[in-house]
Protein backbone atom coordinates (compact mmCIF):
# COMPACT_ATOMS: atom_id res chain seq x y z
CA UNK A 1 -105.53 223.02 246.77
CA UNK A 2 -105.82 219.72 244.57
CA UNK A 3 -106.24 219.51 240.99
CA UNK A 4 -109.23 219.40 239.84
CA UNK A 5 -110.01 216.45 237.64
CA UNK A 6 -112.04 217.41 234.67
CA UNK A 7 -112.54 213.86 232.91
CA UNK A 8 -116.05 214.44 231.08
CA UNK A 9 -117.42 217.26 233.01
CA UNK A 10 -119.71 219.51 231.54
CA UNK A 11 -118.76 223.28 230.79
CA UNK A 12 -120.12 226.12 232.36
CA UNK A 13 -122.78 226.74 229.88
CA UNK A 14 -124.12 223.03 229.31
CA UNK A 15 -123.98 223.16 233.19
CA UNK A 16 -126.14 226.06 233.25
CA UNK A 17 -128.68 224.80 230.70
CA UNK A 18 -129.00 221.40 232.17
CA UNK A 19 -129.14 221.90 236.37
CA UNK A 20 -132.67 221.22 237.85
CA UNK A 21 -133.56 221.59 241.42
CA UNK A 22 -133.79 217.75 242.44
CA UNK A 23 -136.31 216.75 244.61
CA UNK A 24 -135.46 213.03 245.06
CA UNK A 25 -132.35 211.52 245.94
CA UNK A 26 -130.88 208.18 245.51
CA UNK A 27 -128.56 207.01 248.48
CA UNK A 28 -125.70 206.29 246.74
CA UNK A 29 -122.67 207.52 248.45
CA UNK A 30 -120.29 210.30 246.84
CA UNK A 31 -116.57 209.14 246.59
CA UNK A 32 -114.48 211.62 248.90
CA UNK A 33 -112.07 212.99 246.07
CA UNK A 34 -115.05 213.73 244.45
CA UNK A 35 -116.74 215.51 247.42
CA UNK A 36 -113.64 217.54 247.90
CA UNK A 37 -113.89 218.99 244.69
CA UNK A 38 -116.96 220.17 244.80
CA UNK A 39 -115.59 221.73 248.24
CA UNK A 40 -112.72 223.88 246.52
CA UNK A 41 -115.15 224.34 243.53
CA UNK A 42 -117.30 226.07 246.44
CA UNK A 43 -114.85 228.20 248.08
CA UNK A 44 -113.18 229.50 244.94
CA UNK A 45 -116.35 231.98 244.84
CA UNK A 46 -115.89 235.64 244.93
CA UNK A 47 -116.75 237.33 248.57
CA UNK A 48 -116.54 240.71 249.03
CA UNK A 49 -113.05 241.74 250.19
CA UNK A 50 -112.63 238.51 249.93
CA UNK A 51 -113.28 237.80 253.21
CA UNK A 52 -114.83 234.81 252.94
CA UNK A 53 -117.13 235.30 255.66
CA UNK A 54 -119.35 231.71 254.53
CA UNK A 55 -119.35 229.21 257.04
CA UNK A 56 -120.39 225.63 255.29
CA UNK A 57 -121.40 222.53 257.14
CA UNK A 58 -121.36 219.14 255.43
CA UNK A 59 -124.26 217.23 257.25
CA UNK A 60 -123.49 213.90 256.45
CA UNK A 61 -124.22 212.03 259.74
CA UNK A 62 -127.80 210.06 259.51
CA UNK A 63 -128.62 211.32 263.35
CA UNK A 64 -127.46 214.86 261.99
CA UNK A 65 -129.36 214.58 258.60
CA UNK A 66 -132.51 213.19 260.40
CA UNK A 67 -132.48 216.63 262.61
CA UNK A 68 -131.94 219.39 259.43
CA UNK A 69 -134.80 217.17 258.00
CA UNK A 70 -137.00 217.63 260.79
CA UNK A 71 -135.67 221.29 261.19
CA UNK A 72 -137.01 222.17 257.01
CA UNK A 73 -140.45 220.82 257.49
CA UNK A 74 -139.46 216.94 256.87
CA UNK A 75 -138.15 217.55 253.63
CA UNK A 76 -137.20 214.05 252.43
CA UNK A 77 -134.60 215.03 250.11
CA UNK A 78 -132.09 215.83 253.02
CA UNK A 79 -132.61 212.18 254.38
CA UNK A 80 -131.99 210.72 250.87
CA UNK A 81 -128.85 212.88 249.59
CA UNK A 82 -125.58 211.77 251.31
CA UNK A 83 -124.69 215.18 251.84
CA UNK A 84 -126.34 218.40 252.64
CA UNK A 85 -124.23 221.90 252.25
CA UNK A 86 -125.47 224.45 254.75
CA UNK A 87 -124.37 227.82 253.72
CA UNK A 88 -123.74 229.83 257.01
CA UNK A 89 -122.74 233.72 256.99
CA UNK A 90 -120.76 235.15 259.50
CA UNK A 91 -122.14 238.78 259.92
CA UNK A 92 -119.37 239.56 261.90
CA UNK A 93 -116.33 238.27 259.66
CA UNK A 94 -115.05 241.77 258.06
CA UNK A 95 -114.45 242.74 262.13
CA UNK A 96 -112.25 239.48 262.77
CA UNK A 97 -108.50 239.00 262.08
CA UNK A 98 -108.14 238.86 258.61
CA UNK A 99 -104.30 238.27 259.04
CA UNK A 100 -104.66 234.93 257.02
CA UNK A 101 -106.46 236.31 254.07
CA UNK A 102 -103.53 238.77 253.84
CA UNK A 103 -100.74 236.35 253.89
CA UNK A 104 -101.97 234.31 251.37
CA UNK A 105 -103.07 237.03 248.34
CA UNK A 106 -98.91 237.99 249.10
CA UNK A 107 -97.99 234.54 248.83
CA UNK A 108 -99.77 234.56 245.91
CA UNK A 109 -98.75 238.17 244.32
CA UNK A 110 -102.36 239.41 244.38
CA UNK A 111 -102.01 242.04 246.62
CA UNK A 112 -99.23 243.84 247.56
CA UNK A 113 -98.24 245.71 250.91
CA UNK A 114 -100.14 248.46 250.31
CA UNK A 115 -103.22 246.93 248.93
CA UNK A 116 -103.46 244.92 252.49
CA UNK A 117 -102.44 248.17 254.39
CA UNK A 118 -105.38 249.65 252.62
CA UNK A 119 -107.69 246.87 253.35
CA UNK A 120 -106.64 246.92 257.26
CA UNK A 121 -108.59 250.13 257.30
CA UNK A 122 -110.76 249.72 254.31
CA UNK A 123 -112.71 246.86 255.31
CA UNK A 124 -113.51 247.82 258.78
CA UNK A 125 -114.87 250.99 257.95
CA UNK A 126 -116.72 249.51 254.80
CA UNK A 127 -118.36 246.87 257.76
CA UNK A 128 -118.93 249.58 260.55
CA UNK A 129 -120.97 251.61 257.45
CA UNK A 130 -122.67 248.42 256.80
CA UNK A 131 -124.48 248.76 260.00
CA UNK A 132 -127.62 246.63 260.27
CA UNK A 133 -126.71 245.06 256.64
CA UNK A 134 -123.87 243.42 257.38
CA UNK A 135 -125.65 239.94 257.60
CA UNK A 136 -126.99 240.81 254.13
CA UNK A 137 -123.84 241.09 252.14
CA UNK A 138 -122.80 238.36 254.39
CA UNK A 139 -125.57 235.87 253.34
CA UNK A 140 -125.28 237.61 249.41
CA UNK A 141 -121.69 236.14 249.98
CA UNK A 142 -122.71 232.92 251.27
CA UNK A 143 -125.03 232.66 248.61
CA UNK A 144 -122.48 233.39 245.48
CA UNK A 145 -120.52 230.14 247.15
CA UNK A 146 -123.99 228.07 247.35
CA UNK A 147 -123.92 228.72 243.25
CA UNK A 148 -120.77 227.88 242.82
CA UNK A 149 -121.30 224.84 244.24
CA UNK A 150 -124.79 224.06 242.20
CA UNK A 151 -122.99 224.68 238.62
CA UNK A 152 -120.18 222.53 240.23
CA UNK A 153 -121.69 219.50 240.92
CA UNK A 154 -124.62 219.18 237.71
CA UNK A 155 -120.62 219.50 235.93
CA UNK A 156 -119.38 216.73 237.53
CA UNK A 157 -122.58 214.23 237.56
CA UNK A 158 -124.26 215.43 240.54
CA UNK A 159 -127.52 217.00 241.17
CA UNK A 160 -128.67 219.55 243.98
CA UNK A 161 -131.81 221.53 245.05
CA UNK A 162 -131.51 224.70 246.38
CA UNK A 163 -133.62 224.91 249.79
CA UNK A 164 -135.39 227.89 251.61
CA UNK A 165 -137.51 225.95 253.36
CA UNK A 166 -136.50 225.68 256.86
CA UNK A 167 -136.58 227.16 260.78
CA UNK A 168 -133.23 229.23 261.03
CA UNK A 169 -133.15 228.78 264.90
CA UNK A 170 -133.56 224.89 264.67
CA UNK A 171 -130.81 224.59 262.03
CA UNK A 172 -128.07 226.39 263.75
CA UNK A 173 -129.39 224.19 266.74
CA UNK A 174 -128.40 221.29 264.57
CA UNK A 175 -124.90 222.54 263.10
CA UNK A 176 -124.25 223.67 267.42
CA UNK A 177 -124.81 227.34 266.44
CA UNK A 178 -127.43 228.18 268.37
CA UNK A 179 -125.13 230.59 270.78
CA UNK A 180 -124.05 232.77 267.32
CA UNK A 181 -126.26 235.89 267.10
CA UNK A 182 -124.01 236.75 264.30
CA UNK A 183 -124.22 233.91 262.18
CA UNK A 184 -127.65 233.87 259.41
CA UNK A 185 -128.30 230.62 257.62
CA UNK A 186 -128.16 231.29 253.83
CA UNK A 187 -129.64 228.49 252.15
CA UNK A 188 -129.37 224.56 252.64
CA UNK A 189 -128.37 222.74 249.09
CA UNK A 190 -128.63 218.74 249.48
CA UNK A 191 -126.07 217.16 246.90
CA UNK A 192 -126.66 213.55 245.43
CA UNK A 193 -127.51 211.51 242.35
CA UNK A 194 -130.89 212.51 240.99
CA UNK A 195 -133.30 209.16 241.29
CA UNK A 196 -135.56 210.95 238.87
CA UNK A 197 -135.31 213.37 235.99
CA UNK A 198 -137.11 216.82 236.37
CA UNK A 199 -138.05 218.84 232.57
CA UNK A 200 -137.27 221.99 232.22
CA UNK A 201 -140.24 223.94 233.28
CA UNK A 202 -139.49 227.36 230.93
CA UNK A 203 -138.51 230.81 231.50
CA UNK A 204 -140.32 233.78 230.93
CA UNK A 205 -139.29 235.93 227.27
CA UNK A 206 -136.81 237.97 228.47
CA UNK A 207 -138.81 241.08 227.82
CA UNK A 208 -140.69 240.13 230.58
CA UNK A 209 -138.03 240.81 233.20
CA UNK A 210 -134.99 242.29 231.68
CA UNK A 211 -134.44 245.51 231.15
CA UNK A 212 -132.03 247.93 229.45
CA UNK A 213 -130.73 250.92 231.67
CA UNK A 214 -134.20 251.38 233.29
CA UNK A 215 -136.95 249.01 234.47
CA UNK A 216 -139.63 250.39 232.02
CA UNK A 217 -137.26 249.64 228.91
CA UNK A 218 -137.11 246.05 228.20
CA UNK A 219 -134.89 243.99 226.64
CA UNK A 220 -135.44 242.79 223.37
CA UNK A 221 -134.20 239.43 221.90
């Protein structure tokens, strides 16, 4: 993995504060080592077991962006952003061979011999008692990344919009995985230059919503 270069980005918190969900893109292209960033910002997110069971499209092509467009009800921002993350989960990925998530935490002295011996049988059982929710911590995954990725790019400049407005059938037409019955689209986050600001619109007092130990308790600021 590259170093990241850090040359005025903003810290987490300022990040945070600032981030909008940006409805209107300029065109501008993003430079590649820039792009890639954001990409290892991405996939340095948490995933349970650390599978890493996300599977993230870059839609970049016009052809390609024209179809997600047409796929989330026209929404003009994907036409307008240069790139469009599509945060895929693969239901499924706790069952595959994990053998390369294994040798690397050695390489790296995370885990030792008997933590992966213990995850050979851990995982799989944790996945078979899943059952029918295994494409929900999947997508939970997927969406952790998506975050990551959101916080990473209002740091370095960029803006993004979160999207849950599309046909899940027609966008894993698009991304050529319509014959995956285990893979759930997650979200769709275009990535750009904002060609507008957008105020903060407020937040609720957080009595209103958070609570101490039980839901009828609430927090008070």
């Amino acid at each position: 993995m590259s170093t990241i270069t850090q040359t005025q980005a903003l810290d987490v918190p300022k990040a945070i504060i600032q981030r909008r969900s940006i409805k209107t893109f300029k065109t501008d292209a993003i430079a590649p080592e820039l792009l890639q960033q954001l990409v290892e910002l991405t996939v340095a997110a948490p995933s349970s077991f650390n599978t890493q069971s996300w599977r993230i499209i870059l839609v970049q092509d016009e052809a390609q962006k024209a179809a997600l467009s047409a796929a989330s009800w026209n929404q003009k921002q994907i036409i307008q952003a240069p790139v469009t993350f599509v945060f895929a989960a693969d239901a499924k990925a706790g069952e595959a061979d994990l053998t390369p998530v294994y040798e690397k935490a050695l390489q790296n002295g995370a885990w030792n011999e008997g933590t992966v011996n213990y995850f050979k049988n851990a995982i799989p059982q944790f996945q078979a008692g899943l059952g029918d929710k295994r494409r929900e911590y999947a997508i939970k995954d997927a969406m952790i990344a998506a975050t990551h990725l959101v916080l990473a790019a209002e740091s370095l400049g960029l803006s993004t919009c979160f999207m849950n407005g599309w046909i899940e059938e027609q966008v894993k037409a698009v991304i050529g995985a319509e014959n995956e019955p285990d893979l759930a689209i997650a979200v769709l986050v275009p990535v750009g230059y904002a060609a507008e600001p957008r105020l903060d619109p407020g937040r609720l007092p957080l009595s209103y919503n958070v609570f101490v130990d039980k839901i009828n308790h609430p927090y008070q600021d």
